[in-house]
C-alpha atoms as a PDB file:
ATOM      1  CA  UNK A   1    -196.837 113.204 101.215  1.00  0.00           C
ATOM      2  CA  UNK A   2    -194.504 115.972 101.952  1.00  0.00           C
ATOM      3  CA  UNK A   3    -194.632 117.978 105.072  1.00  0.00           C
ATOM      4  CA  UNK A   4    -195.971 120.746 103.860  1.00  0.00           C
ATOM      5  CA  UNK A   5    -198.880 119.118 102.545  1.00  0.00           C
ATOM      6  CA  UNK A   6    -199.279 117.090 105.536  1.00  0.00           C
ATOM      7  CA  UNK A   7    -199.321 120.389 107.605  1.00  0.00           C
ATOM      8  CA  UNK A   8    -202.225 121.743 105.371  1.00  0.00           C
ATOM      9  CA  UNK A   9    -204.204 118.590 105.853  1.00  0.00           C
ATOM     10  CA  UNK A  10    -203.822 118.859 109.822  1.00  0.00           C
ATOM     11  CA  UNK A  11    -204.726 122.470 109.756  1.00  0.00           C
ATOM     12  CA  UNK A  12    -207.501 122.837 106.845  1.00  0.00           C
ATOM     13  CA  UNK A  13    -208.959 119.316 107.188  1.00  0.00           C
ATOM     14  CA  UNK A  14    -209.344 116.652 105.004  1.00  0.00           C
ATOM     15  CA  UNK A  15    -211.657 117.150 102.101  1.00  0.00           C
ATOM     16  CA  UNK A  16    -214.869 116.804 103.495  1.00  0.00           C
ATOM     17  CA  UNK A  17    -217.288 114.611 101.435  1.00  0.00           C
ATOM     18  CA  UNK A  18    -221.188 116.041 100.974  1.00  0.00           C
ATOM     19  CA  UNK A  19    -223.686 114.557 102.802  1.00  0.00           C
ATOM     20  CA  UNK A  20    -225.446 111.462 101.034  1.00  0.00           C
ATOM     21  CA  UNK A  21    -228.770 112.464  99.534  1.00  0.00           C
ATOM     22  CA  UNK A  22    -231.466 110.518 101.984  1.00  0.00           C
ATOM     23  CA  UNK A  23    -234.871 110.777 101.689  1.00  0.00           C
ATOM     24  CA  UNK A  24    -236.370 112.551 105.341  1.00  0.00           C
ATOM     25  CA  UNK A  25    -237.731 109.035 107.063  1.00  0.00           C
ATOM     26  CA  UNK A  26    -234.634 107.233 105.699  1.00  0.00           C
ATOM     27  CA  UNK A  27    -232.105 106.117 108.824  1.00  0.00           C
ATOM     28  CA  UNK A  28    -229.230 108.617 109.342  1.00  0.00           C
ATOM     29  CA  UNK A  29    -226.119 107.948 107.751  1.00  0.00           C
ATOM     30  CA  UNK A  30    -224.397 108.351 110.811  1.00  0.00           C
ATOM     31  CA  UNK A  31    -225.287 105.114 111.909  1.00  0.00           C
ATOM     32  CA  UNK A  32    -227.580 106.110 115.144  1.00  0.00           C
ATOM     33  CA  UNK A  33    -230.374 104.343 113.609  1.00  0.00           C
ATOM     34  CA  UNK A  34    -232.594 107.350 113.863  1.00  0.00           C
ATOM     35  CA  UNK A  35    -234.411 109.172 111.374  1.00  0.00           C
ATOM     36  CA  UNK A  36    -232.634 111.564 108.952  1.00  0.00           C
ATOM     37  CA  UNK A  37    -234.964 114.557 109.527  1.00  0.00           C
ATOM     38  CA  UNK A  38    -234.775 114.381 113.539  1.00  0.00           C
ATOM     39  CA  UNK A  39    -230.812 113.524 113.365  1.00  0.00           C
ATOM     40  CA  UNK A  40    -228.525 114.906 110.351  1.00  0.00           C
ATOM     41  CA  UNK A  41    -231.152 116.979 108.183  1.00  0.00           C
ATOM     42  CA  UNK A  42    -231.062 120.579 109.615  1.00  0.00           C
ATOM     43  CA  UNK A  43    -227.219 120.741 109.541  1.00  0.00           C
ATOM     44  CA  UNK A  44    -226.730 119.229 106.112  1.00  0.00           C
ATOM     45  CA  UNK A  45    -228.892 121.838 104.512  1.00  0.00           C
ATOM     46  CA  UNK A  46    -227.018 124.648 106.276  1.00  0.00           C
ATOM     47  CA  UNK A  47    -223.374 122.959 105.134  1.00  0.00           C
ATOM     48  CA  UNK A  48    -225.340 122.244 101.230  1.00  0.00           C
ATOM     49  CA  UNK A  49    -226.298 126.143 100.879  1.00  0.00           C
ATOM     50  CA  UNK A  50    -222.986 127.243 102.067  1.00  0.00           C
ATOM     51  CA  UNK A  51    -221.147 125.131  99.739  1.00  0.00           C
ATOM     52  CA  UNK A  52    -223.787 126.531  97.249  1.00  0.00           C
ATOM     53  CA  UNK A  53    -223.467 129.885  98.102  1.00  0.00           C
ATOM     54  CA  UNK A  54    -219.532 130.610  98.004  1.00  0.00           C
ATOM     55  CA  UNK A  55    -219.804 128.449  94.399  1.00  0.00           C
ATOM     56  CA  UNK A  56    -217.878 129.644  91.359  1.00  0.00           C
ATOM     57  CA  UNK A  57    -217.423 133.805  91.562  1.00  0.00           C
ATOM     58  CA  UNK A  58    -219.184 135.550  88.445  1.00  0.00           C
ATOM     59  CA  UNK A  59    -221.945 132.772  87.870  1.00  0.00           C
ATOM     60  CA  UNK A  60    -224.975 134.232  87.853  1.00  0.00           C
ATOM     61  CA  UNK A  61    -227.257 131.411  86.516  1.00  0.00           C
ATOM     62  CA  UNK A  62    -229.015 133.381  84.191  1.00  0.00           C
ATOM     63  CA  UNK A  63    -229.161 132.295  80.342  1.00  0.00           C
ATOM     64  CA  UNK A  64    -228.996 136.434  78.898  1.00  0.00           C
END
């Protein structure tokens, strides 16, 4: 890894992974051994329509 790289990696982050897909009364992935929906839920939604929301430019979804 060069330095330049390695600065980007301290400044930007690593590439952050999504959140594993849990079902609401599954435990948290985080490991505090409480449920999903009263731990992790609320802000992995928020981070999931972000992502989906600054997604590929010109995509519009629609077939015609």
């Amino acid at each position: 890894m060069n330095l330049k790289a390695a600065l980007k990696k301290l400044i930007v982050g690593g590439e952050q992974q999504p959140p594993p897909d849990l079902g609401r009364n599954d435990i948290c992935w985080c490991g505090s051994q409480r449920k999903y929906k009263q731990c992790h839920m609320s802000s992995d939604n928020q981070r999931r329509s972000a992502a989906r929301a600054t997604g590929p430019k010109g995509a519009s979804g629609k077939i015609f």
